[in-house]
C-alpha atoms as a PDB file:
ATOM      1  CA  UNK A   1      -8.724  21.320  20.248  1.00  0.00           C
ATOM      2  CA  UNK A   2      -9.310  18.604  17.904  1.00  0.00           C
ATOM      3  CA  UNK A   3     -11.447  19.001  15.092  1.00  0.00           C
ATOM      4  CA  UNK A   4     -13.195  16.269  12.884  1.00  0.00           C
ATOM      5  CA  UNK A   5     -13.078  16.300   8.478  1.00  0.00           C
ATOM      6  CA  UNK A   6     -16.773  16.274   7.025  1.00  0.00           C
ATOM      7  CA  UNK A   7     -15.232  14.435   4.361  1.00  0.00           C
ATOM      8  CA  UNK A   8     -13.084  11.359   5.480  1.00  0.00           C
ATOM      9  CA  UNK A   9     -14.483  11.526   9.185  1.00  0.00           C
ATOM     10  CA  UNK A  10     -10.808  11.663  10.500  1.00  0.00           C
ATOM     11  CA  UNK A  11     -11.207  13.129  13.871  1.00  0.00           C
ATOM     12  CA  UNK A  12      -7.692  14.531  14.732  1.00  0.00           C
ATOM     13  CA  UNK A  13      -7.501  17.618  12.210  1.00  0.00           C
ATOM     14  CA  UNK A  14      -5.119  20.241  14.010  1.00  0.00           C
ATOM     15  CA  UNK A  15      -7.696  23.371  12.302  1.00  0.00           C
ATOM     16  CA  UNK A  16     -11.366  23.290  11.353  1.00  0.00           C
ATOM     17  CA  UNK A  17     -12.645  22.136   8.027  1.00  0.00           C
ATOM     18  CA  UNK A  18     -12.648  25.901   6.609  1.00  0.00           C
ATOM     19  CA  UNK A  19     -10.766  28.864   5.332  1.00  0.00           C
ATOM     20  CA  UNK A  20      -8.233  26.693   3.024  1.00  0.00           C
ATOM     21  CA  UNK A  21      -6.586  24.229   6.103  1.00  0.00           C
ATOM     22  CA  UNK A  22      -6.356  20.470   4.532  1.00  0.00           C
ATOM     23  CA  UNK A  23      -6.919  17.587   6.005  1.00  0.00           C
ATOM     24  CA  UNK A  24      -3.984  15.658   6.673  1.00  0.00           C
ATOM     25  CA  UNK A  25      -5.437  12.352   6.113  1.00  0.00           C
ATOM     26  CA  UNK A  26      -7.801  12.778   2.836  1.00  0.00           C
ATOM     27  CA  UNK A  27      -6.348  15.683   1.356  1.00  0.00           C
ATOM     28  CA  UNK A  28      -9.648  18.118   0.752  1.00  0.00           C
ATOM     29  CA  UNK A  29      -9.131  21.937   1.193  1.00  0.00           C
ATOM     30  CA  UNK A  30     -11.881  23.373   2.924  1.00  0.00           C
ATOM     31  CA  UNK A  31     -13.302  26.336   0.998  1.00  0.00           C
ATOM     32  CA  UNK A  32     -11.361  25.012  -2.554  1.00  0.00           C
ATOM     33  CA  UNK A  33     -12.227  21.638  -3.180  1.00  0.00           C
ATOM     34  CA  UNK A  34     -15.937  21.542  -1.998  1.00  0.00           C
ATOM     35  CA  UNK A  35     -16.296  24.687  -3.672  1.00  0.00           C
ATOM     36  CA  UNK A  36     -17.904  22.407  -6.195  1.00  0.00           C
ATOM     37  CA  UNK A  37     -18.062  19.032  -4.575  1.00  0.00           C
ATOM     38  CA  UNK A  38     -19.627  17.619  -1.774  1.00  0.00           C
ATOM     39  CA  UNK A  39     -18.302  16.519   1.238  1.00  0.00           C
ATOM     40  CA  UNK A  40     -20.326  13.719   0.035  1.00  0.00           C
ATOM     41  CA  UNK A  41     -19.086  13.793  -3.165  1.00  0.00           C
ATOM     42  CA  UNK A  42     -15.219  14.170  -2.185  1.00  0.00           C
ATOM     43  CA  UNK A  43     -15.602  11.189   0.201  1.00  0.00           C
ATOM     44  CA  UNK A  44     -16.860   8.906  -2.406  1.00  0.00           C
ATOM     45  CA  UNK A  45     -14.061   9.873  -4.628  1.00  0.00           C
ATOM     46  CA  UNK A  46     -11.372   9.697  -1.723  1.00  0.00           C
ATOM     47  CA  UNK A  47     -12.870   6.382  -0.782  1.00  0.00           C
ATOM     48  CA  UNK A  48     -13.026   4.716  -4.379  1.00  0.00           C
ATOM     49  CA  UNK A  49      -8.963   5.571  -4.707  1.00  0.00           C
ATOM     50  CA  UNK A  50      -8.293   3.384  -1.805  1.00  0.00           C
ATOM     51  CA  UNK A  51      -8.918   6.243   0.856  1.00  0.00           C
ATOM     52  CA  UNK A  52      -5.071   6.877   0.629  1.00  0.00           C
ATOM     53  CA  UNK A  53      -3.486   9.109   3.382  1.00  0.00           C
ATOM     54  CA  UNK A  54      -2.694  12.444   2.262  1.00  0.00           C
ATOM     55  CA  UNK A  55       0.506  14.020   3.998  1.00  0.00           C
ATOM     56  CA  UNK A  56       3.348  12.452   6.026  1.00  0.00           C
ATOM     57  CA  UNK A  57       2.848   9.254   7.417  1.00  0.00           C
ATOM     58  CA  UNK A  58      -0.025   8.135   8.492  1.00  0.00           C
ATOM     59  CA  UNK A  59      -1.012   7.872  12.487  1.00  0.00           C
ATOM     60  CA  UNK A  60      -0.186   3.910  13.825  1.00  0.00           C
ATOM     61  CA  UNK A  61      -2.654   1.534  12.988  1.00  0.00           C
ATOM     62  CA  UNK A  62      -4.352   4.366  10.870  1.00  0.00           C
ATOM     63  CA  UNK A  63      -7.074   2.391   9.245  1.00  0.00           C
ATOM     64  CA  UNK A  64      -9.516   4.857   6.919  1.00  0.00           C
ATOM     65  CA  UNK A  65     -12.165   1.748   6.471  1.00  0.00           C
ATOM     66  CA  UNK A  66     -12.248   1.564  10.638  1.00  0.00           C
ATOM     67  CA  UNK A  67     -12.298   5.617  10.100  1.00  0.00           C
ATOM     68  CA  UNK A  68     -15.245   5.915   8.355  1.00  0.00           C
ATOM     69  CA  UNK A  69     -17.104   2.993  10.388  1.00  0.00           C
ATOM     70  CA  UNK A  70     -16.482   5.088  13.545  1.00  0.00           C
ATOM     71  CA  UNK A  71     -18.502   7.793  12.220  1.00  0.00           C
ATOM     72  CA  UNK A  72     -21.543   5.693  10.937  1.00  0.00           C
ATOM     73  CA  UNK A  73     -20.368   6.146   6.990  1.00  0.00           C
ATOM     74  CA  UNK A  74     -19.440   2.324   6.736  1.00  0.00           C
ATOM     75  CA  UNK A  75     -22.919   1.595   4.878  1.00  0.00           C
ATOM     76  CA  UNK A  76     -22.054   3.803   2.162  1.00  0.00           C
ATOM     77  CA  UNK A  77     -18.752   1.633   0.990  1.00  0.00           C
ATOM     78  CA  UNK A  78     -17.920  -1.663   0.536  1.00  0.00           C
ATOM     79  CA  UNK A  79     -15.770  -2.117   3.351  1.00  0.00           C
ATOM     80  CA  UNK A  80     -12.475  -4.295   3.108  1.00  0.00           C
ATOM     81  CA  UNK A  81     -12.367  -5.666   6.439  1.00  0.00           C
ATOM     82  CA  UNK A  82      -9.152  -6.146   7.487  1.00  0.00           C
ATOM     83  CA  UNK A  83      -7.334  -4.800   4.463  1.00  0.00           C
ATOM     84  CA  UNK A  84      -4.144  -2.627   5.123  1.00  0.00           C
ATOM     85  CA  UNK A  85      -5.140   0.980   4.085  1.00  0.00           C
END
């Protein structure tokens, strides 16, 4: 089972967004870092540094802008079309 991060919308998380697992592509821990933020909150900040991936290498033709349009967030960030990520 595949789960999907409430932060950067990636849907391929191996665990669910709780109990300390990390998203692979944005980098939140669940139960640390929004501990204060907001999902809302982390995104914006993950997305204004470029939406980097977190760990390893990201998946082929990983695009976070694409990501995030997927799940309906695209109106929230001014999207770089086309940009590498």
């Amino acid at each position: 089972m595949k789960f999907r991060c409430p932060v950067c919308m990636y849907p391929e998380m191996p665990y669910p967004p709780d109990n300390y697992h990390i998203c692979p592509c944005c980098g939140t821990e669940f139960g640390n870092d929004d501990a204060f933020s907001s999902w809302d909150q982390l995104r914006r900040s993950w997305a204004d540094n470029d939406a980097p991936w977190f760990f390893g290498d990201p998946p082929p033709l990983w695009n976070p802008w694409k990501q995030l349009e997927d799940a309906h967030y695209s109106h929230e960030f001014a999207i770089r079309w086309g940009d590498p990520p």
